[in-house]
C-alpha atoms as a PDB file:
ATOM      1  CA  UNK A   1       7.165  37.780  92.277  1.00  0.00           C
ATOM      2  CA  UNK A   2       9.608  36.892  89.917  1.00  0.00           C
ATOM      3  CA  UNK A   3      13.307  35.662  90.120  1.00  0.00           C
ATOM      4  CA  UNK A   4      15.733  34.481  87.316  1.00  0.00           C
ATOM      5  CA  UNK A   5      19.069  33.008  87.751  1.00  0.00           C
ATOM      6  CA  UNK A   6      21.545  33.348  85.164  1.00  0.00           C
ATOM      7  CA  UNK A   7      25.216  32.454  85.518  1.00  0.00           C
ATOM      8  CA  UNK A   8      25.935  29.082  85.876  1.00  0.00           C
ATOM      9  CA  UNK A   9      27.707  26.533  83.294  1.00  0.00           C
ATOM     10  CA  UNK A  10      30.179  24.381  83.371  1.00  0.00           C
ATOM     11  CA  UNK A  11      33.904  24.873  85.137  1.00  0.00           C
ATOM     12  CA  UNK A  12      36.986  23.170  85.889  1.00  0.00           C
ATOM     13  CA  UNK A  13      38.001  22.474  89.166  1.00  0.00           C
ATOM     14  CA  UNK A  14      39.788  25.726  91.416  1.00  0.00           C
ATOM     15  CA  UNK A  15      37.565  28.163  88.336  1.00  0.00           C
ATOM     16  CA  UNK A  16      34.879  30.556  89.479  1.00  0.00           C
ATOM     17  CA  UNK A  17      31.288  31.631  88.074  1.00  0.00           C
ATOM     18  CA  UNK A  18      29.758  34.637  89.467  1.00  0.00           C
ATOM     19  CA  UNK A  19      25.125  33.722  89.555  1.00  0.00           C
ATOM     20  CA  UNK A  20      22.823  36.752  89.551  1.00  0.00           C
ATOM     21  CA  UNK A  21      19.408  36.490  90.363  1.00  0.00           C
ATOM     22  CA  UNK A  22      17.245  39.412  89.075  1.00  0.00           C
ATOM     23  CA  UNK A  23      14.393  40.211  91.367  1.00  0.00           C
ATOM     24  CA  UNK A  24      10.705  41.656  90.594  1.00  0.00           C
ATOM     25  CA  UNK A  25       7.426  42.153  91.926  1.00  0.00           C
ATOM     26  CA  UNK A  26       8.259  42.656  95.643  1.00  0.00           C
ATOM     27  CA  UNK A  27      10.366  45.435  97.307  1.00  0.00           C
ATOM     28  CA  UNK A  28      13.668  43.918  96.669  1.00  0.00           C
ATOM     29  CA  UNK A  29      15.831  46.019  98.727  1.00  0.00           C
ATOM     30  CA  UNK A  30      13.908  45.446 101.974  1.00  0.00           C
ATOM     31  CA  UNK A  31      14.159  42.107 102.318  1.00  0.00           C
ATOM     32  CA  UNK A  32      17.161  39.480 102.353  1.00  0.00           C
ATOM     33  CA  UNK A  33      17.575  36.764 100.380  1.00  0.00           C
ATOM     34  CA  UNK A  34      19.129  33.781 100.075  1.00  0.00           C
ATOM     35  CA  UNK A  35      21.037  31.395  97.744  1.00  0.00           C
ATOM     36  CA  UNK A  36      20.077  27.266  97.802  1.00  0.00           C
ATOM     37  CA  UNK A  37      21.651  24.392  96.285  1.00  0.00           C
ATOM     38  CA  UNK A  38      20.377  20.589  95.420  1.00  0.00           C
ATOM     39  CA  UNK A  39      23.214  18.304  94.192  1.00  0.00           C
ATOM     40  CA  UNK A  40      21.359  15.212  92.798  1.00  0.00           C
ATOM     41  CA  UNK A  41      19.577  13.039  95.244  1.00  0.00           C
ATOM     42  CA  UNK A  42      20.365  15.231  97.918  1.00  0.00           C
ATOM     43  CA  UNK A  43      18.466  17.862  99.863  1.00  0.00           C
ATOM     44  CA  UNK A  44      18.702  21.189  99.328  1.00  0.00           C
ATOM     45  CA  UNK A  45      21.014  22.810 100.983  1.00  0.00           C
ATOM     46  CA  UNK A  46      21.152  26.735 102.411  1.00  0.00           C
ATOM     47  CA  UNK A  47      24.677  28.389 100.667  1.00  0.00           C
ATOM     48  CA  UNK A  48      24.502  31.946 101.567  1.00  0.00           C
ATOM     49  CA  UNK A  49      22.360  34.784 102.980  1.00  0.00           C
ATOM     50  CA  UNK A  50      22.095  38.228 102.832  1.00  0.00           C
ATOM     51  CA  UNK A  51      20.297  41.103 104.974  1.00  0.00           C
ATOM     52  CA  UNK A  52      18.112  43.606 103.025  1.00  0.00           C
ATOM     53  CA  UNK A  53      20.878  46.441 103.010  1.00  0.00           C
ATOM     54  CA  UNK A  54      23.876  43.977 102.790  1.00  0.00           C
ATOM     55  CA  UNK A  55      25.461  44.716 105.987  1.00  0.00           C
ATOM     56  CA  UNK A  56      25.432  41.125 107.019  1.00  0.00           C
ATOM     57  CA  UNK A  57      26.363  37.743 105.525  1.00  0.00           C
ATOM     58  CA  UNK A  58      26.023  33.926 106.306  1.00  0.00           C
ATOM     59  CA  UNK A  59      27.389  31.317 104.439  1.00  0.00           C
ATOM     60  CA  UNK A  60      27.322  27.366 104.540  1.00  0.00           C
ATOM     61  CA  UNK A  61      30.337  25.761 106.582  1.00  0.00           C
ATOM     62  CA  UNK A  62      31.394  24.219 103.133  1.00  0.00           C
ATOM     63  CA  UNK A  63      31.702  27.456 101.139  1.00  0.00           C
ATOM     64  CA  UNK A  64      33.243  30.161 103.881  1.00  0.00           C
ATOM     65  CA  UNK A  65      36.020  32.078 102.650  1.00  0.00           C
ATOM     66  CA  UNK A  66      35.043  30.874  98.808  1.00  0.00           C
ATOM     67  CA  UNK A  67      31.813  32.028  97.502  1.00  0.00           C
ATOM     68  CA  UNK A  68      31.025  36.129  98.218  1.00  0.00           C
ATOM     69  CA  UNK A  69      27.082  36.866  98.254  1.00  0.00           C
ATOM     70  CA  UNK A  70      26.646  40.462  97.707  1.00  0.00           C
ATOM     71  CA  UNK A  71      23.204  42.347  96.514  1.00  0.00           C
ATOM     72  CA  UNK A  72      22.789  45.672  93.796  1.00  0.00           C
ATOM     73  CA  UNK A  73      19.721  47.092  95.348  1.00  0.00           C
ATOM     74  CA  UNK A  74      19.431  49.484  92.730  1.00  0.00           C
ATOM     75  CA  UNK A  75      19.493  46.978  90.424  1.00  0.00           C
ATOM     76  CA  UNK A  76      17.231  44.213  92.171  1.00  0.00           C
ATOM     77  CA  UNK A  77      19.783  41.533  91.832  1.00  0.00           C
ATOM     78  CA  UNK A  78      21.838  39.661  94.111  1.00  0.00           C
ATOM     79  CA  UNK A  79      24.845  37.910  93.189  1.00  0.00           C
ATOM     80  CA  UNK A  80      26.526  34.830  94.153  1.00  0.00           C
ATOM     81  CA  UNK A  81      30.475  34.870  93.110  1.00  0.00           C
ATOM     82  CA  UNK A  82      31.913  31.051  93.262  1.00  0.00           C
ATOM     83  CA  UNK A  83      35.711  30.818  93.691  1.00  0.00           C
ATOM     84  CA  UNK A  84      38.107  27.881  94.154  1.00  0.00           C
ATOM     85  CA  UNK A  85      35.371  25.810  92.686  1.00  0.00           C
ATOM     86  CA  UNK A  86      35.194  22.075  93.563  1.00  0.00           C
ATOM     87  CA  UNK A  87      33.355  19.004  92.088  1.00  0.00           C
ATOM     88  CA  UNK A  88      31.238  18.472  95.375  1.00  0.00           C
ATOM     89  CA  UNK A  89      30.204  22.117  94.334  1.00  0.00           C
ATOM     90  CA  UNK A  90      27.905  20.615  91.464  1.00  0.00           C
ATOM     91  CA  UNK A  91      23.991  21.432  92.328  1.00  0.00           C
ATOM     92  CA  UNK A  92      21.583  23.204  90.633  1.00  0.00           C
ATOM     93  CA  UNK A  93      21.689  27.064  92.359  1.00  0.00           C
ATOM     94  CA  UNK A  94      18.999  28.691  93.428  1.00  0.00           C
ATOM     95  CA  UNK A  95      17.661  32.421  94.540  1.00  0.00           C
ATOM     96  CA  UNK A  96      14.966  32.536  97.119  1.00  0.00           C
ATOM     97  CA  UNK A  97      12.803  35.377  98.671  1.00  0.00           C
ATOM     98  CA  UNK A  98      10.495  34.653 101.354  1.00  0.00           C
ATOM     99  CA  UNK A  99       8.321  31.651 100.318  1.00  0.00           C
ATOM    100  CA  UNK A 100       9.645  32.321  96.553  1.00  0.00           C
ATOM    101  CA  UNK A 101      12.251  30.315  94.523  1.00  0.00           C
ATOM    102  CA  UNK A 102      13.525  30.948  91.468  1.00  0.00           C
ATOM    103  CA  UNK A 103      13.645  28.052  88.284  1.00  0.00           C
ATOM    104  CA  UNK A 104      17.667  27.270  89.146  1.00  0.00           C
ATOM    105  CA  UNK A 105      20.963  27.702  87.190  1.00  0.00           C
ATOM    106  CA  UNK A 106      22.971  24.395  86.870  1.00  0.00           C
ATOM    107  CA  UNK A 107      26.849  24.522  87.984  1.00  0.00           C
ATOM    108  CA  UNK A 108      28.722  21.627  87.047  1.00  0.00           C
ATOM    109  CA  UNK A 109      32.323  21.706  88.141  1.00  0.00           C
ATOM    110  CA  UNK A 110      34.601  18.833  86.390  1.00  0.00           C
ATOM    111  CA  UNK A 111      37.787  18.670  84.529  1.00  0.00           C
END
């Protein structure tokens, strides 16, 4: 199993980044996955969900109605689009499957 973030940088405060996480090794579009966070010296943190076929979506309290999780099956890659960016949004980003976590994309939002 294999996943790799790509995406994240630095932003100003109210920008957006879209993460991708490219899946391999397992049957990607049967299972959901998930996107983490871990702002420093706290816990990590569940963001956002998605079911296998993307019918069905969870998000974090803190990021409703600004970040979009959405999956490309056919492309074993789920994506993580970041609006309306805030500072408190700074964490490291990560993709999960199962047990499995990819190495992490860094977000930093600050003017």
């Amino acid at each position: 199993v294999q996943l790799v973030e790509s995406g994240g940088g630095l932003v100003q405060p109210g920008g957006s980044l879209r993460l991708s996480c490219a899946a391999s090794g397992f049957a990607f579009s049967s299972y959901a996955m998930s996107w983490y966070r871990q702002a420093p010296g706290k816990e990590r943190e569940l963001v956002a969900s998605i079911t296998s076929a993307g019918s069905s979506t969870n998000y974090a309290d803190s990021v409703k109605g600004r970040f979009t999780i959405s999956r490309d099956n056919a492309k074993n890659t789920v994506y993580l689009q970041m609006n309306s960016l805030k500072p408190e949004d700074t964490a490291v980003y990560y993709c999960k499957y199962r047990g499995y976590w990819g190495q992490g994309t860094q977000v930093t939002v600050s003017s």
